[in-house]
PDB file of N, CA and C in Angstrom:
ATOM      1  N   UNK A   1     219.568  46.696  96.015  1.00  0.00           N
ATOM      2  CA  UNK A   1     219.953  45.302  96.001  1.00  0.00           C
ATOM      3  C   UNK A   1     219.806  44.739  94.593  1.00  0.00           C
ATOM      4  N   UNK A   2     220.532  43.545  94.239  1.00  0.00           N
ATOM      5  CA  UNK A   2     220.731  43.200  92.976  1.00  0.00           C
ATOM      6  C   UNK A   2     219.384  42.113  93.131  1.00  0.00           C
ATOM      7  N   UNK A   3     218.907  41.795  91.736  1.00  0.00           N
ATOM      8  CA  UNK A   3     217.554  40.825  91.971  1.00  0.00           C
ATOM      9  C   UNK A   3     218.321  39.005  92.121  1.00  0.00           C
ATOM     10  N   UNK A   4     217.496  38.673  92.152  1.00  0.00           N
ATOM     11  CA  UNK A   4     218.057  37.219  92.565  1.00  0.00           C
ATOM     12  C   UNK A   4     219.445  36.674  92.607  1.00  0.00           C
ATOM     13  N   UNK A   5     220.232  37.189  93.476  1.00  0.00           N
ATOM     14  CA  UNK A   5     221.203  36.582  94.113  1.00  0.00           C
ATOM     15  C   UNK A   5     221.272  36.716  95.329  1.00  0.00           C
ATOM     16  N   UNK A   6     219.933  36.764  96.051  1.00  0.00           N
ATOM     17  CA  UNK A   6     219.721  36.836  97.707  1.00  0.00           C
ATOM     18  C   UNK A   6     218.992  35.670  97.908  1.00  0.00           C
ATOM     19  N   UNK A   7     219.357  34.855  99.020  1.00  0.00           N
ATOM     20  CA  UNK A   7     217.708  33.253  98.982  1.00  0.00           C
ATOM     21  C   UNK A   7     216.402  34.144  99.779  1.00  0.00           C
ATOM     22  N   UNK A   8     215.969  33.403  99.412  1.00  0.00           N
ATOM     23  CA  UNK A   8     214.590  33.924 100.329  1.00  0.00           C
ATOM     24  C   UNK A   8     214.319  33.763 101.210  1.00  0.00           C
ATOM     25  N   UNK A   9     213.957  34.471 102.010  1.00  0.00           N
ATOM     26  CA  UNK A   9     213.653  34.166 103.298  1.00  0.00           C
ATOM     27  C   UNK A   9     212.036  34.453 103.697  1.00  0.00           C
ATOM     28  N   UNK A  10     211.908  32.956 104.202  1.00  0.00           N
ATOM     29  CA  UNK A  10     210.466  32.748 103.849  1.00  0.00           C
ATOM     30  C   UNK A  10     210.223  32.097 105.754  1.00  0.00           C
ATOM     31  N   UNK A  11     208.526  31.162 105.274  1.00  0.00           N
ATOM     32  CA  UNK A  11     208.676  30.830 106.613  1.00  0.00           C
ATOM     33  C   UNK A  11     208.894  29.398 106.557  1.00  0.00           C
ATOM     34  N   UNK A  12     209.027  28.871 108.154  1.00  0.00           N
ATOM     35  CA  UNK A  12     210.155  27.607 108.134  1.00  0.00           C
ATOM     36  C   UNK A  12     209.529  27.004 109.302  1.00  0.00           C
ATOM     37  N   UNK A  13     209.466  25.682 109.115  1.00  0.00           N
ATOM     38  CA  UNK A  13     208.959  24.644 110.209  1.00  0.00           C
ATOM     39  C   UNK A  13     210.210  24.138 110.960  1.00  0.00           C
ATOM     40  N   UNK A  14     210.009  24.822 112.041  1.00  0.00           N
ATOM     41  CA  UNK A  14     211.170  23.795 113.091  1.00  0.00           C
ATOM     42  C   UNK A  14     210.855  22.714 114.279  1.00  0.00           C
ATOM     43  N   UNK A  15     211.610  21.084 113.746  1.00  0.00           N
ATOM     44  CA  UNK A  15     211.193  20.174 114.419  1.00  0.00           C
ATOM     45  C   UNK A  15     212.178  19.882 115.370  1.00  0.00           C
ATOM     46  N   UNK A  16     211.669  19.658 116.538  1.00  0.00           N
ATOM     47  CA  UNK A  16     212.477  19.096 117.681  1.00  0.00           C
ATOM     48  C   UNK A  16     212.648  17.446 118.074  1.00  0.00           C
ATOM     49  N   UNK A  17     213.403  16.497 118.421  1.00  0.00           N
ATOM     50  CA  UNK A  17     213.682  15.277 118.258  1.00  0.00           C
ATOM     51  C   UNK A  17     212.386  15.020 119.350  1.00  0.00           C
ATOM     52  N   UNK A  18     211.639  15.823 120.166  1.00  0.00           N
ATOM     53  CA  UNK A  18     210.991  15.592 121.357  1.00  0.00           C
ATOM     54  C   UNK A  18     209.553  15.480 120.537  1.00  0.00           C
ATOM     55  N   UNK A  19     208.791  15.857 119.321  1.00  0.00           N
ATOM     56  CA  UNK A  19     208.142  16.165 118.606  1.00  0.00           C
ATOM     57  C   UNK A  19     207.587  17.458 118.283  1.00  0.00           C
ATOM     58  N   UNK A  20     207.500  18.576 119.194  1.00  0.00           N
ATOM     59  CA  UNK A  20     207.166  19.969 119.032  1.00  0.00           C
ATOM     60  C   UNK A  20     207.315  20.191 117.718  1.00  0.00           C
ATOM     61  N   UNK A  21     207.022  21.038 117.360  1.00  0.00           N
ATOM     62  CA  UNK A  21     207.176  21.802 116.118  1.00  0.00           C
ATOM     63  C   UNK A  21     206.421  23.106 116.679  1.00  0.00           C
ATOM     64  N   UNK A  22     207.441  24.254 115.562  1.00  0.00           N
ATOM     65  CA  UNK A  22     206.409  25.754 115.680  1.00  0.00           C
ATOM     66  C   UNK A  22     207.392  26.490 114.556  1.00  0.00           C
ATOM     67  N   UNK A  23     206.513  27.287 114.065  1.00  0.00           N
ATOM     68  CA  UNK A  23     207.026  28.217 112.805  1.00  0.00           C
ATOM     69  C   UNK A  23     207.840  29.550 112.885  1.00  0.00           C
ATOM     70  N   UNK A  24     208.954  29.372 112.506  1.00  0.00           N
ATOM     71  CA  UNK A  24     209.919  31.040 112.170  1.00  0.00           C
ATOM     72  C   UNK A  24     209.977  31.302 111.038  1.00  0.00           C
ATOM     73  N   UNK A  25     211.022  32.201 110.802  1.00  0.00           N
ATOM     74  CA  UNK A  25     211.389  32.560 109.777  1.00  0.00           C
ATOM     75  C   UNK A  25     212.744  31.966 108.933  1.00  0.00           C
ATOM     76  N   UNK A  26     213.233  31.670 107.881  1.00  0.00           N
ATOM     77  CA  UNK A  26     214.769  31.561 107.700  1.00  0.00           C
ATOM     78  C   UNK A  26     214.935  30.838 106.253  1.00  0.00           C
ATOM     79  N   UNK A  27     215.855  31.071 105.837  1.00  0.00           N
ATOM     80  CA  UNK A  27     216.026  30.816 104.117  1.00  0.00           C
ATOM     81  C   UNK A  27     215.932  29.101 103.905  1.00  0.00           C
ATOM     82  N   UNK A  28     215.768  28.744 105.060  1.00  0.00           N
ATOM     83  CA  UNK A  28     215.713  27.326 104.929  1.00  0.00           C
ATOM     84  C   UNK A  28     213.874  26.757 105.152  1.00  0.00           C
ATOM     85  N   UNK A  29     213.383  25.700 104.530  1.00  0.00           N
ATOM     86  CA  UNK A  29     212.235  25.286 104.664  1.00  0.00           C
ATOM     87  C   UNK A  29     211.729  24.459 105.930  1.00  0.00           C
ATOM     88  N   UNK A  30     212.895  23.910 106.093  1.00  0.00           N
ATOM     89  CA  UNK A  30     212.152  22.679 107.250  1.00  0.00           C
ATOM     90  C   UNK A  30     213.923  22.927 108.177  1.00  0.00           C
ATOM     91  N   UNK A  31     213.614  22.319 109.459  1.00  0.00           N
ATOM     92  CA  UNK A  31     214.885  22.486 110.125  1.00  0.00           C
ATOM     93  C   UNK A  31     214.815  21.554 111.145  1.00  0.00           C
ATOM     94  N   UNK A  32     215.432  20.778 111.821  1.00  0.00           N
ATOM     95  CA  UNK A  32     215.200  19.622 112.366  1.00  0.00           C
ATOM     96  C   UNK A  32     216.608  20.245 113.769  1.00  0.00           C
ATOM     97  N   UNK A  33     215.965  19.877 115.445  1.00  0.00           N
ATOM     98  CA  UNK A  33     216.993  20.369 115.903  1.00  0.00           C
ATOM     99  C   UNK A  33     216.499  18.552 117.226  1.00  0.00           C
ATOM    100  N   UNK A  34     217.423  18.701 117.988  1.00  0.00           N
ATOM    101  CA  UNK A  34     217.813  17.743 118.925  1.00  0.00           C
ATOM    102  C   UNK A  34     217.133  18.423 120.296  1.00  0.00           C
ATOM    103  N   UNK A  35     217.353  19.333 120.766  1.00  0.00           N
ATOM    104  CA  UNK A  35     216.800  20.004 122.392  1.00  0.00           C
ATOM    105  C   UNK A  35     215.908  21.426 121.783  1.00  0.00           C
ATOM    106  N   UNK A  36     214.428  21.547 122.443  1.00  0.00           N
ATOM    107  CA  UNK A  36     214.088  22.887 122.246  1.00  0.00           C
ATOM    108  C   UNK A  36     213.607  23.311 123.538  1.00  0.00           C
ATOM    109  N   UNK A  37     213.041  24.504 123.526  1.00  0.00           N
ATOM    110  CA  UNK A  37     212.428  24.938 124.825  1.00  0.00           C
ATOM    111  C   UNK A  37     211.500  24.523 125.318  1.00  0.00           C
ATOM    112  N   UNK A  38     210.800  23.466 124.630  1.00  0.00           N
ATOM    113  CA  UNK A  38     210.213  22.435 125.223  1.00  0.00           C
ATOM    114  C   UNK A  38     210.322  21.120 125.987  1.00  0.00           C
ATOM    115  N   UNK A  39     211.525  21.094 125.698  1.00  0.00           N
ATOM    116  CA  UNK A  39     211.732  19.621 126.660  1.00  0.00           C
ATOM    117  C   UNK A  39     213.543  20.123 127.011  1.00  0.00           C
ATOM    118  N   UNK A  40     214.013  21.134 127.114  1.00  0.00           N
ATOM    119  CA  UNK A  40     215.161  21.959 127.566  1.00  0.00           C
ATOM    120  C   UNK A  40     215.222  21.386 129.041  1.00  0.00           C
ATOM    121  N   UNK A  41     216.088  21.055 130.088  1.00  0.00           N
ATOM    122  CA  UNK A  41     216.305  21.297 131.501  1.00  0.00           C
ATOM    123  C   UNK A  41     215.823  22.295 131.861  1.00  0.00           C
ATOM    124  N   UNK A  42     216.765  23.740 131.240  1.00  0.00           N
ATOM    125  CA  UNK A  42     216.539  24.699 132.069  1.00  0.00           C
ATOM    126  C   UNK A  42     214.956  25.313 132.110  1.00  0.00           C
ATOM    127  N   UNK A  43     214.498  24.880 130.454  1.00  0.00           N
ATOM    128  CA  UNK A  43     213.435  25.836 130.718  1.00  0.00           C
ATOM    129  C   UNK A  43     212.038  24.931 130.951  1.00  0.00           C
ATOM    130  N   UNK A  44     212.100  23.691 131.102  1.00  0.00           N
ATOM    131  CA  UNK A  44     211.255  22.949 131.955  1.00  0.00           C
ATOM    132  C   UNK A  44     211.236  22.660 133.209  1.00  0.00           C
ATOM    133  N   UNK A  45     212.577  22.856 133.868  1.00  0.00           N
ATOM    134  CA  UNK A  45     212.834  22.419 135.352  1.00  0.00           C
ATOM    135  C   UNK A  45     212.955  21.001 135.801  1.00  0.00           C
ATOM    136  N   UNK A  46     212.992  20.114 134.590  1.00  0.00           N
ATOM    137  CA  UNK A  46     213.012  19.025 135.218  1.00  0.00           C
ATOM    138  C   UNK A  46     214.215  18.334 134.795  1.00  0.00           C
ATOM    139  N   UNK A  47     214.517  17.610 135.291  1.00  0.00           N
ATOM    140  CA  UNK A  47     216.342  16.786 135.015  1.00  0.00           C
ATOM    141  C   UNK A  47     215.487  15.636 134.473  1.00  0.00           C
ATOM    142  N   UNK A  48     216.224  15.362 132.912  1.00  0.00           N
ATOM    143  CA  UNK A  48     215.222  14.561 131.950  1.00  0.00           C
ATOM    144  C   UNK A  48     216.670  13.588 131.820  1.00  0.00           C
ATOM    145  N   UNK A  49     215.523  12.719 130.600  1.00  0.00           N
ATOM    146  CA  UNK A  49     217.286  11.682 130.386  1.00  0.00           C
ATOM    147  C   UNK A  49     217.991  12.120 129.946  1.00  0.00           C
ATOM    148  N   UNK A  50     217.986  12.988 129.112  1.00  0.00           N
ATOM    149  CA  UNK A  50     219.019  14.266 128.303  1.00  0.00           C
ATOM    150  C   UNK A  50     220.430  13.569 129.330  1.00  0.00           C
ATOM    151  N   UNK A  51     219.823  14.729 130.108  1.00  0.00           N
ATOM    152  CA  UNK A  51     221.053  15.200 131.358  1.00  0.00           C
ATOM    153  C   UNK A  51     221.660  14.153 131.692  1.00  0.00           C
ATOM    154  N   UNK A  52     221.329  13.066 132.181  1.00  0.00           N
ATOM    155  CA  UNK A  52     221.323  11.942 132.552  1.00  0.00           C
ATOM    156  C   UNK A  52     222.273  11.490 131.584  1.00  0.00           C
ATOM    157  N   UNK A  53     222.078  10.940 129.867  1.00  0.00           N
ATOM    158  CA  UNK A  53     222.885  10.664 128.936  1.00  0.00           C
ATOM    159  C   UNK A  53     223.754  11.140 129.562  1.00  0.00           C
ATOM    160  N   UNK A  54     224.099  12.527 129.049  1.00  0.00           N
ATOM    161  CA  UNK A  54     225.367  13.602 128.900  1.00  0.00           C
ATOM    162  C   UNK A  54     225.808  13.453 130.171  1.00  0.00           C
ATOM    163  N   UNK A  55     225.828  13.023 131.244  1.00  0.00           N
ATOM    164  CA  UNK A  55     226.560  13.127 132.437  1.00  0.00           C
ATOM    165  C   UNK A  55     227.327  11.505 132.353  1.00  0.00           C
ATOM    166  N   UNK A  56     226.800  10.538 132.012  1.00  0.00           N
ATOM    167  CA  UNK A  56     227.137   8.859 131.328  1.00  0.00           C
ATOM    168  C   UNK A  56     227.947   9.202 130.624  1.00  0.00           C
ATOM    169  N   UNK A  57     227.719  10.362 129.493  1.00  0.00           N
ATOM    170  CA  UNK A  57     229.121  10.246 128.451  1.00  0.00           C
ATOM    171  C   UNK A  57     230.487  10.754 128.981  1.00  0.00           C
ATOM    172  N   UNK A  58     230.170  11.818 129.905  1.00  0.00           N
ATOM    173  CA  UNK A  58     231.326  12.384 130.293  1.00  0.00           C
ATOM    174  C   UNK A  58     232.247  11.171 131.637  1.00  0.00           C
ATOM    175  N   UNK A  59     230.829  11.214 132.303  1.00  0.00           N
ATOM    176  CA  UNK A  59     231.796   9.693 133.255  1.00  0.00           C
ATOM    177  C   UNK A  59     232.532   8.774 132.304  1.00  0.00           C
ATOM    178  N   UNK A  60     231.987   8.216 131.177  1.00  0.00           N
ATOM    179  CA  UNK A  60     232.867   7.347 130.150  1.00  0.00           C
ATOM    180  C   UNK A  60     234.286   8.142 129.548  1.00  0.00           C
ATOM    181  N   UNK A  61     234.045   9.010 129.423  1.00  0.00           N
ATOM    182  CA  UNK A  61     235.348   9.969 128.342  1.00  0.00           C
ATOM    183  C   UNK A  61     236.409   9.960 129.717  1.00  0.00           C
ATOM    184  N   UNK A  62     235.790  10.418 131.248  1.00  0.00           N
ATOM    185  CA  UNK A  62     236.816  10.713 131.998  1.00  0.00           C
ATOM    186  C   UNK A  62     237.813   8.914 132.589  1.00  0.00           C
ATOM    187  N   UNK A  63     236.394   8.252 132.294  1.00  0.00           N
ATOM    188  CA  UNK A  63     237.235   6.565 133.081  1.00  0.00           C
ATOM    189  C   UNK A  63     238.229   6.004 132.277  1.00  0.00           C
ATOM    190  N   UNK A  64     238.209   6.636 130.231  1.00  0.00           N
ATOM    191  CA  UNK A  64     238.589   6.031 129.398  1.00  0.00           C
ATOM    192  C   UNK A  64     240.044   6.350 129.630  1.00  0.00           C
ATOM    193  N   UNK A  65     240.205   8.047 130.017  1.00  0.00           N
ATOM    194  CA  UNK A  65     241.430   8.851 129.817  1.00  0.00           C
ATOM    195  C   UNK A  65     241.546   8.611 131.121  1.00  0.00           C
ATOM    196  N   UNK A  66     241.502   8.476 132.236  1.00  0.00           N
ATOM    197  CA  UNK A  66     241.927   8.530 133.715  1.00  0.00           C
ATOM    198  C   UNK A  66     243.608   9.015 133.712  1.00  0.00           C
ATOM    199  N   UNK A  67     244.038   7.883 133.201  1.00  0.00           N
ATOM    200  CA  UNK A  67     245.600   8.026 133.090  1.00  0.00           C
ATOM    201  C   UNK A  67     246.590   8.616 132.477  1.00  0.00           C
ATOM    202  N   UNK A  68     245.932   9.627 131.372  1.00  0.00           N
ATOM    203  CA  UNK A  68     246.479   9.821 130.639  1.00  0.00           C
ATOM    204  C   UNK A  68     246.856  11.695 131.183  1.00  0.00           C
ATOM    205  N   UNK A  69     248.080  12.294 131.167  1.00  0.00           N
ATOM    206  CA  UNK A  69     248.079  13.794 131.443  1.00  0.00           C
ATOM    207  C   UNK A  69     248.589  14.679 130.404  1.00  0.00           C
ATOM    208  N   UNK A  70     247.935  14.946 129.204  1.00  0.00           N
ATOM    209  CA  UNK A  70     248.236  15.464 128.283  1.00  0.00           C
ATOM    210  C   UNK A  70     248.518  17.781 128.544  1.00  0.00           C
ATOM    211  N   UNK A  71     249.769  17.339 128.406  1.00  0.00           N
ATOM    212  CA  UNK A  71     249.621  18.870 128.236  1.00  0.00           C
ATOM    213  C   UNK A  71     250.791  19.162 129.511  1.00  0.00           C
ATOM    214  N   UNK A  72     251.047  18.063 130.509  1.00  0.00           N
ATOM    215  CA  UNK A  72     251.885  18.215 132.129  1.00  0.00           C
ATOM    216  C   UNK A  72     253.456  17.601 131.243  1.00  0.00           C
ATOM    217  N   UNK A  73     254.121  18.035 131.791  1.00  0.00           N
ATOM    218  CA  UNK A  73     255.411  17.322 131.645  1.00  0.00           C
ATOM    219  C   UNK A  73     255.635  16.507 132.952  1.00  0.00           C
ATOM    220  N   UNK A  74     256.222  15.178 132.989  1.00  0.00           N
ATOM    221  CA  UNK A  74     256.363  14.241 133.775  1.00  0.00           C
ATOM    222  C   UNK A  74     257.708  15.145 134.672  1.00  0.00           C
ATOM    223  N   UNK A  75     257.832  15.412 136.116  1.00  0.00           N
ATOM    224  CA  UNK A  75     258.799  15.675 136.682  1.00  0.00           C
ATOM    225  C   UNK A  75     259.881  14.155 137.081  1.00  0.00           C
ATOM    226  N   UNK A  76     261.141  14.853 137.014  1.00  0.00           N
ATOM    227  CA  UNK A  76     261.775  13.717 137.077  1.00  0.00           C
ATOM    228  C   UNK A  76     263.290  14.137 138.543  1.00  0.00           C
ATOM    229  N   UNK A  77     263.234  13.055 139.353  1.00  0.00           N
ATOM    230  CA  UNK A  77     263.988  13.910 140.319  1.00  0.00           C
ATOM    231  C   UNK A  77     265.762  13.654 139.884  1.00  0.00           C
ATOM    232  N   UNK A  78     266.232  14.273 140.140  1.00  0.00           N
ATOM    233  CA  UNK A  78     267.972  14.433 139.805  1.00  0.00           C
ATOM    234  C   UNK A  78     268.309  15.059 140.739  1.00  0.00           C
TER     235      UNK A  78
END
């Protein structure tokens, strides 16, 4: 391998929006994520507000478009 034109890969604090934190590895120092296996659905078992949000957004996206049929061609009788 050639000398310094590889990053380093060192160790790395990863924070979860829930507060957890715990240490890996990766060329990056600090890493900031939104869902971990700590406050996850699946791997807590419990239906959190997460889920809750994300099921609100999708009811909104589907009430916004209701009408709209992108992708169907309108049949027309003759």
């Amino acid at each position: 391998m050639k000398k310094d034109i590889h990053p380093r890969y060192e160790n790395c604090t990863v924070t979860c929006a829930c507060g957890n934190t715990f240490e890996t590895r990766s060329t990056e120092k600090e890493i900031r994520v939104g869902v971990c296996s700590a406050c996850h659905p699946f791997y807590t078992g419990k239906k959190g507000s997460r889920v809750l949000t994300e099921a609100g957004r999708l009811e909104k996206f589907q009430k916004k478009y209701q009408g709209i049929n992108y992708g169907q061609r309108e049949t027309s009788d003759q």
